[in-house]
C-alpha atoms as a PDB file:
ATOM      1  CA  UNK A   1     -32.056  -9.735  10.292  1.00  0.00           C
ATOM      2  CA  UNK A   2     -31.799  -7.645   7.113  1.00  0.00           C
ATOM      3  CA  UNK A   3     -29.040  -5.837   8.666  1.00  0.00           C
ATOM      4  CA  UNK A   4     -26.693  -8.204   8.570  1.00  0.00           C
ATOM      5  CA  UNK A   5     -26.911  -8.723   4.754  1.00  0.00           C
ATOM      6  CA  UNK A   6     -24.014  -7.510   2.798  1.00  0.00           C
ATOM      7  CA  UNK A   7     -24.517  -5.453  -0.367  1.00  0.00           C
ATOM      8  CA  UNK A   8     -22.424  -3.717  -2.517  1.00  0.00           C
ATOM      9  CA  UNK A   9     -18.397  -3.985  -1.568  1.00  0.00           C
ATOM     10  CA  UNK A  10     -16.482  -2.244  -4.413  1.00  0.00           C
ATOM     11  CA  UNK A  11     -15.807   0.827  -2.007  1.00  0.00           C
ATOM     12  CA  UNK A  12     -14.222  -1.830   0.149  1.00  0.00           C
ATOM     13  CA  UNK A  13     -12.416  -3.355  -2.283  1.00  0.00           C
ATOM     14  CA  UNK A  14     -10.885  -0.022  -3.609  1.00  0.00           C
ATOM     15  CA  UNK A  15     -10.206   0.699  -0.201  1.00  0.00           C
ATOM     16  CA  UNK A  16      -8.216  -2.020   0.287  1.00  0.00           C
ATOM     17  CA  UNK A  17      -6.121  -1.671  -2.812  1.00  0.00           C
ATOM     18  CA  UNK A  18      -5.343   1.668  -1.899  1.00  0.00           C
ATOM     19  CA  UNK A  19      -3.798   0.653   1.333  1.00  0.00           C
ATOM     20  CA  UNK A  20      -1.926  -1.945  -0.725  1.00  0.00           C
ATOM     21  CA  UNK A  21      -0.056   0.351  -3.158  1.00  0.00           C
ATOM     22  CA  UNK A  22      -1.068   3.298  -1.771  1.00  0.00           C
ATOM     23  CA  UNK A  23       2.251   4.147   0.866  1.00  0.00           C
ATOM     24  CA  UNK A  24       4.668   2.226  -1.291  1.00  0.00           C
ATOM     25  CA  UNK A  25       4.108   4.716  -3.999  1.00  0.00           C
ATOM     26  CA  UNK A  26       4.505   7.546  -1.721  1.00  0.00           C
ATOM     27  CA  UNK A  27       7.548   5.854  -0.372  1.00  0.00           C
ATOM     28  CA  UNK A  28       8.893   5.826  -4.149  1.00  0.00           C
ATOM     29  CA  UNK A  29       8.284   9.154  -4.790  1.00  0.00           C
ATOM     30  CA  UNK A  30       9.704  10.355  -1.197  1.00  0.00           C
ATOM     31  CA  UNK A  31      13.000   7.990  -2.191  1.00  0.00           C
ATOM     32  CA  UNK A  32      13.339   9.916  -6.137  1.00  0.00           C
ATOM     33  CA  UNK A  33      12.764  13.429  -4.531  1.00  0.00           C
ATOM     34  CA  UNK A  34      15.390  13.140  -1.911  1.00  0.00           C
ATOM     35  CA  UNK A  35      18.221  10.914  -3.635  1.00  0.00           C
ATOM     36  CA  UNK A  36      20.401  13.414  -4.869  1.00  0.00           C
ATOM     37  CA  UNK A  37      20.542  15.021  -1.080  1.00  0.00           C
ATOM     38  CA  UNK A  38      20.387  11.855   0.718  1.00  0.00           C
ATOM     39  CA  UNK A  39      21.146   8.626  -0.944  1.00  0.00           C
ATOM     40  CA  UNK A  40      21.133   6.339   2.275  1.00  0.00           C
ATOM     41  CA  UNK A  41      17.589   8.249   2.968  1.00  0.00           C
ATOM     42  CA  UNK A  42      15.923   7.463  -0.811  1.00  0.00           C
ATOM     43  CA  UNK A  43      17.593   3.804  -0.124  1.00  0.00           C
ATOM     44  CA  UNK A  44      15.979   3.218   3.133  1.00  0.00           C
ATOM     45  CA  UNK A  45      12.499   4.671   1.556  1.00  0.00           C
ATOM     46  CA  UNK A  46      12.981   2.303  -1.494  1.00  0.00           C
ATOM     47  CA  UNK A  47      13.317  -0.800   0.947  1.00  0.00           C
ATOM     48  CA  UNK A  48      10.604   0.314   3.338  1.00  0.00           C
ATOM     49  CA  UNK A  49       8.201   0.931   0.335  1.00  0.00           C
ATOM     50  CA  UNK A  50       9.062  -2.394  -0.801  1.00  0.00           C
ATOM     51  CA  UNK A  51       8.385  -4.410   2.028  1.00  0.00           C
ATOM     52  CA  UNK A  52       5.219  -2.550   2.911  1.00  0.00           C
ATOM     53  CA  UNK A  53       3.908  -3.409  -1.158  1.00  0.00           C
ATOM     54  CA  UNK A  54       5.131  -7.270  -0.213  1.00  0.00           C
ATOM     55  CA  UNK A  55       2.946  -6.697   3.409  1.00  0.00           C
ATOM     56  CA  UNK A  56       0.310  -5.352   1.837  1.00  0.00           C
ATOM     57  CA  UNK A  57       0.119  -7.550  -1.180  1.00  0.00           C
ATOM     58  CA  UNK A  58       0.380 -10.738   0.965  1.00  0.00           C
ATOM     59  CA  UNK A  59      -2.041  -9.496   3.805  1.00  0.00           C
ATOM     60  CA  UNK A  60      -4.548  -7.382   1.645  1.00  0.00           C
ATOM     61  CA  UNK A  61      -4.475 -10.057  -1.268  1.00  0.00           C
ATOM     62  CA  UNK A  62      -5.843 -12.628   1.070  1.00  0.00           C
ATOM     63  CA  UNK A  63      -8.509 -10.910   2.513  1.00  0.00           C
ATOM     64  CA  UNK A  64      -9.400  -9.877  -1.144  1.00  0.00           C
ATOM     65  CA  UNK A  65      -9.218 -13.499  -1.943  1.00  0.00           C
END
């Protein structure tokens, strides 16, 4: 049964961090590059970043927890 045991998880744990703020901070940059061409595109990237951080935070943080 020494398969089953668990060892290490920090490469887990950054993994799941990185999904957390990982696309919102894309979605941030994305929104500041393209806001002087397209304001109702960087606004739509600013909301969809920010929901995916609130997601992430809430779905991530309590498998984290």
């Amino acid at each position: 049964m020494t398969a089953l045991e668990v060892g290490n998880l920090d490469g887990l744990v950054a993994f799941f961090v990185a999904i957390m703020v990982g696309p919102p901070i894309l979605m941030a940059i994305t929104g500041f590059a393209i806001k002087k061409s397209s304001p109702n595109g960087a606004k739509v990237c600013f909301i969809i970043g920010a929901l995916y951080l609130i997601i992430g935070l809430g779905i991530c943080g309590t498998l984290l927890s």
